[in-house]
Protein backbone atom coordinates (compact mmCIF):
# COMPACT_ATOMS: atom_id res chain seq x y z
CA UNK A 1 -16.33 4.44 -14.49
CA UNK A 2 -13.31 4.76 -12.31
CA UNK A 3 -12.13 7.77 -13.14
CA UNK A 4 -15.48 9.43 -11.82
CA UNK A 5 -15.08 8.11 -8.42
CA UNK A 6 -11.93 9.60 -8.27
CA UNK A 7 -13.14 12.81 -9.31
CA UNK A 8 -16.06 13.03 -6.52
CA UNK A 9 -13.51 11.92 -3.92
CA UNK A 10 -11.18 14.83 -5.06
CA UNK A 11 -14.06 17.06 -5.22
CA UNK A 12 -15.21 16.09 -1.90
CA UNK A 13 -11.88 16.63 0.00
CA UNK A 14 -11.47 19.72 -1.86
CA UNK A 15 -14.29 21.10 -0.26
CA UNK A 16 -13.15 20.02 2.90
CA UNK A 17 -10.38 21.72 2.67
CA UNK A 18 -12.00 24.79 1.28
CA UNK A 19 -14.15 24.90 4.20
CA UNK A 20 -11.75 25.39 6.70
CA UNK A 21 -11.47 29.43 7.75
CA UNK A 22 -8.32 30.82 6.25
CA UNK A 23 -8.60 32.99 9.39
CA UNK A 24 -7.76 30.09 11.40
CA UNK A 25 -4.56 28.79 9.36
CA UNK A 26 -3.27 32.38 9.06
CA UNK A 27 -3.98 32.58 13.41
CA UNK A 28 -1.64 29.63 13.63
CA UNK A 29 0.86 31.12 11.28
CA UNK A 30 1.23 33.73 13.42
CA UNK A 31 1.23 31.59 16.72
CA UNK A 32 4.55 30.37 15.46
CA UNK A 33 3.62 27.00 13.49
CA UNK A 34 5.61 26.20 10.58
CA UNK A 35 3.57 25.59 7.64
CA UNK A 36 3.38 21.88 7.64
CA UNK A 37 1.99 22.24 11.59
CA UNK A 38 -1.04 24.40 10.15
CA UNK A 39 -1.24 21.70 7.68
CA UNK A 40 -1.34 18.99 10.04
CA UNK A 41 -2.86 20.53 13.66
CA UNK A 42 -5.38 23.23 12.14
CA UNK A 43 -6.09 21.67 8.33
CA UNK A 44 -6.44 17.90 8.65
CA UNK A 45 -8.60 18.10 11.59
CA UNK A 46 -10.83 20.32 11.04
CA UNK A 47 -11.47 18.66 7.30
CA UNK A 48 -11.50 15.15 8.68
CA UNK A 49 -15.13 14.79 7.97
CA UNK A 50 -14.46 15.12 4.49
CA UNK A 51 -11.54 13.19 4.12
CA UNK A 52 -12.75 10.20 6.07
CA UNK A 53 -16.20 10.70 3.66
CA UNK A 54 -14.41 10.74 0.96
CA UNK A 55 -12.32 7.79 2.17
CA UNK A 56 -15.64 5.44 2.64
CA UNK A 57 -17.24 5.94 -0.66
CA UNK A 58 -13.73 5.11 -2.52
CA UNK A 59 -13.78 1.91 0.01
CA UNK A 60 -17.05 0.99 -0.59
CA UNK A 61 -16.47 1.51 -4.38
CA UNK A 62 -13.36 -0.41 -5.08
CA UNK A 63 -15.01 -3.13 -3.00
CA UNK A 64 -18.04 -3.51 -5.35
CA UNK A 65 -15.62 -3.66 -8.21
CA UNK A 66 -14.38 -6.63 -6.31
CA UNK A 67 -17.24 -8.76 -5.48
CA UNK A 68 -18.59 -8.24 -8.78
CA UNK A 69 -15.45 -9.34 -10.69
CA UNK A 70 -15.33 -12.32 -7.79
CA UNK A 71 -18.81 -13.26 -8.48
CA UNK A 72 -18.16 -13.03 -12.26
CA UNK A 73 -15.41 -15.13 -12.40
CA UNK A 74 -16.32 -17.97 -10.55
CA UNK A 75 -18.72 -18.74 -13.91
């Protein structure tokens, strides 16, 4: 069951990503930043909601998978 949470966490910041205009990234491109800057200034921000979504249900995930083997174990 792992492997799925992985998936919708991919999916999710995919989207994200996806979301952002290309207009904006190309704008910066030809403002002067290097690609890596458009990564970083224009990208990242402006798909933080995704990331940091994505982010929480992967936390929230791996720490079920750790209570449950904690409460398990102490049998």
């Amino acid at each position: 069951m792992r492997g799925s949470g992985i998936l919708l966490a991919i999916w999710l910041m995919k989207a994200a990503i996806d979301g952002v205009p290309r207009s904006l990234e190309q704008s910066a491109l030809l403002d002067g930043f290097s690609p890596w800057q458009v990564a970083m200034r224009v990208t990242v921000p402006l798909a933080a909601s995704g990331i940091a979504a994505a982010f929480l249900l992967e936390f929230a995930s791996a720490w079920k998978q750790l209570l449950t083997s904690l409460a398990l174990s102490e049998q």
